[in-house]
Protein backbone atom coordinates (compact mmCIF):
# COMPACT_ATOMS: atom_id res chain seq x y z
CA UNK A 1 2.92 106.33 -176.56
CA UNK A 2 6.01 104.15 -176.01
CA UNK A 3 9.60 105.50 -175.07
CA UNK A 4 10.83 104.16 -178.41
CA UNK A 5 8.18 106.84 -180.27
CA UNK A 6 8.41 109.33 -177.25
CA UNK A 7 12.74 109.76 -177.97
CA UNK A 8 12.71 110.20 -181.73
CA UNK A 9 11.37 113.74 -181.15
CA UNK A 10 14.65 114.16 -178.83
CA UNK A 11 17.75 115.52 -180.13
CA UNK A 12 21.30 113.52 -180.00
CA UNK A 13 22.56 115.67 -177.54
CA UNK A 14 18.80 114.49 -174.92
CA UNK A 15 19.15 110.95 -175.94
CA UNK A 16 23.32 110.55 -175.52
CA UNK A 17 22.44 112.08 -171.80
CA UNK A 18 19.78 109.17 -171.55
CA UNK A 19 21.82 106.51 -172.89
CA UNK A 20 25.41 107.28 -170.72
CA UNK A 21 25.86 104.49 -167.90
CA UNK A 22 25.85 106.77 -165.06
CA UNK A 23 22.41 107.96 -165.52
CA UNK A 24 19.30 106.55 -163.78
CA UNK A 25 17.32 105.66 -166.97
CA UNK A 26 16.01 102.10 -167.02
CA UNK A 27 18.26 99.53 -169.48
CA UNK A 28 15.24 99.81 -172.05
CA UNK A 29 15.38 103.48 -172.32
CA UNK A 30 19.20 103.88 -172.43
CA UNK A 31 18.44 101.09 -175.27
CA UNK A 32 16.19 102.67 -176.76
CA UNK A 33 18.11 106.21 -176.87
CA UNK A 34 21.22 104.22 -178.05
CA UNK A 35 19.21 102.44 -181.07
CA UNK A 36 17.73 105.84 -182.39
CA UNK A 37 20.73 107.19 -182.51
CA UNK A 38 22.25 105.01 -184.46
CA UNK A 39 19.51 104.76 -186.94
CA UNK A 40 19.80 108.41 -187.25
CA UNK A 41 23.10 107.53 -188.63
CA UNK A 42 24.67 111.30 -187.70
CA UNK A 43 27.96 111.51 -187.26
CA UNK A 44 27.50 114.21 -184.93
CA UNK A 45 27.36 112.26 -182.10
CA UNK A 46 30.57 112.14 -181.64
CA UNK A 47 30.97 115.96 -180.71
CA UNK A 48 27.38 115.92 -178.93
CA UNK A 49 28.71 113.36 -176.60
CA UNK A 50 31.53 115.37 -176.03
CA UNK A 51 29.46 118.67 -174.32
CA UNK A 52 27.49 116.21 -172.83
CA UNK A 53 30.97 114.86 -170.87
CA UNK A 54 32.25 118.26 -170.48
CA UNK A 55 29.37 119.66 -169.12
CA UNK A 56 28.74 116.79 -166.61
CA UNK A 57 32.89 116.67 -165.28
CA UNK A 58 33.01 120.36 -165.26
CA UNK A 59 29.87 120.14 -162.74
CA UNK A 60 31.08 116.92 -160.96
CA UNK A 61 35.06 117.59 -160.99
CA UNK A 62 35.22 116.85 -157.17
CA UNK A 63 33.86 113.86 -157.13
CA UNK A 64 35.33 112.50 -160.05
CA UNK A 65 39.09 113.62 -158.97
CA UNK A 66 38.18 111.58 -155.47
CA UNK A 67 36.85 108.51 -156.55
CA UNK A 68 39.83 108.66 -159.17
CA UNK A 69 37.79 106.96 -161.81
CA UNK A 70 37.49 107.91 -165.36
CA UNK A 71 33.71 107.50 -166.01
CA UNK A 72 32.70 105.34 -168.88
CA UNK A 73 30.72 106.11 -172.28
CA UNK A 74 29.25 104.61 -175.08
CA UNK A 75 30.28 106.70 -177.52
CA UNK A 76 33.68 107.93 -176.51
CA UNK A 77 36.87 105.81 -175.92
CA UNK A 78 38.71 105.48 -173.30
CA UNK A 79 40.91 107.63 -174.48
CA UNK A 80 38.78 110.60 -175.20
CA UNK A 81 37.71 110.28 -171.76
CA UNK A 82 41.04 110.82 -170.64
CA UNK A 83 41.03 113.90 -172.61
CA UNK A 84 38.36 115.23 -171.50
CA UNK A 85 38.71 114.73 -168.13
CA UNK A 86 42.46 116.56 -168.07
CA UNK A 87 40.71 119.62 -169.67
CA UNK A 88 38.26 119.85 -167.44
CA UNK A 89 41.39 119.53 -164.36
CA UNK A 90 43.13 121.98 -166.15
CA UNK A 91 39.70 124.56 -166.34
CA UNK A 92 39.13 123.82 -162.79
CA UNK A 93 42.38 124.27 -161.60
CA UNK A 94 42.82 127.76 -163.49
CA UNK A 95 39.56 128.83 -162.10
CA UNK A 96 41.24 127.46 -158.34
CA UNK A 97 43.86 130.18 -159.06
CA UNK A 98 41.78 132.92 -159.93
CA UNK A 99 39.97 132.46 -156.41
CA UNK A 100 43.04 132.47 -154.97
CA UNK A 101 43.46 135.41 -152.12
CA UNK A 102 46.73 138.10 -153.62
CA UNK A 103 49.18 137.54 -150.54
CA UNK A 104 51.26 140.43 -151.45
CA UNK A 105 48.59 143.19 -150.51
CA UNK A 106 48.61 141.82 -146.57
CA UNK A 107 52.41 141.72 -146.00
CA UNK A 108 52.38 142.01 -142.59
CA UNK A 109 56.22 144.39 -141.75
């Protein structure tokens, strides 16, 4: 069994984590992933791509704000990255808050 027959019995959502450029898939599997999703022709993939990133920068936030660089995709823009990424800050950041220790029961008189 090849890879090509092994990832048409994957959904978008397995293959579009395959084919992103951060993961450690060979070139002829991302490839691969990439072309059957395509030929699928589902405009889906779009949206599936979308969990994907928000799943992955809500898990990696950290890093991501340190290195201070967008990540790339093949199926999102630039733009949509962008996007993304702020939402995920702004989840983050409002989950930050609710960890935050209530000063105002340990006012010291």
């Amino acid at each position: 069994m090849n890879l090509k027959t092994k990832f048409k019995g994957f959904s978008d959502f397995e293959l579009i984590s395959i084919a992103e450029p951060h993961t450690d898939y060979t070139d002829e599997a991302k490839n691969f992933a990439i072309d059957i999703i395509m030929e699928r022709h589902n405009e889906d993939y779009k949206k599936y791509a979308n969990e994907y990133w928000e799943e992955y920068i809500l898990k990696n936030i950290k890093t991501i704000l340190k290195s201070r660089i967008i990540p790339k995709s093949h199926f999102l823009d630039n733009l949509e990255m962008k996007t993304i990424v702020k939402d995920c800050f702004e989840k983050w950041k409002e989950e930050q808050e609710l960890f935050g220790i209530d000063t105002t029961k340990y006012w010291v008189v």
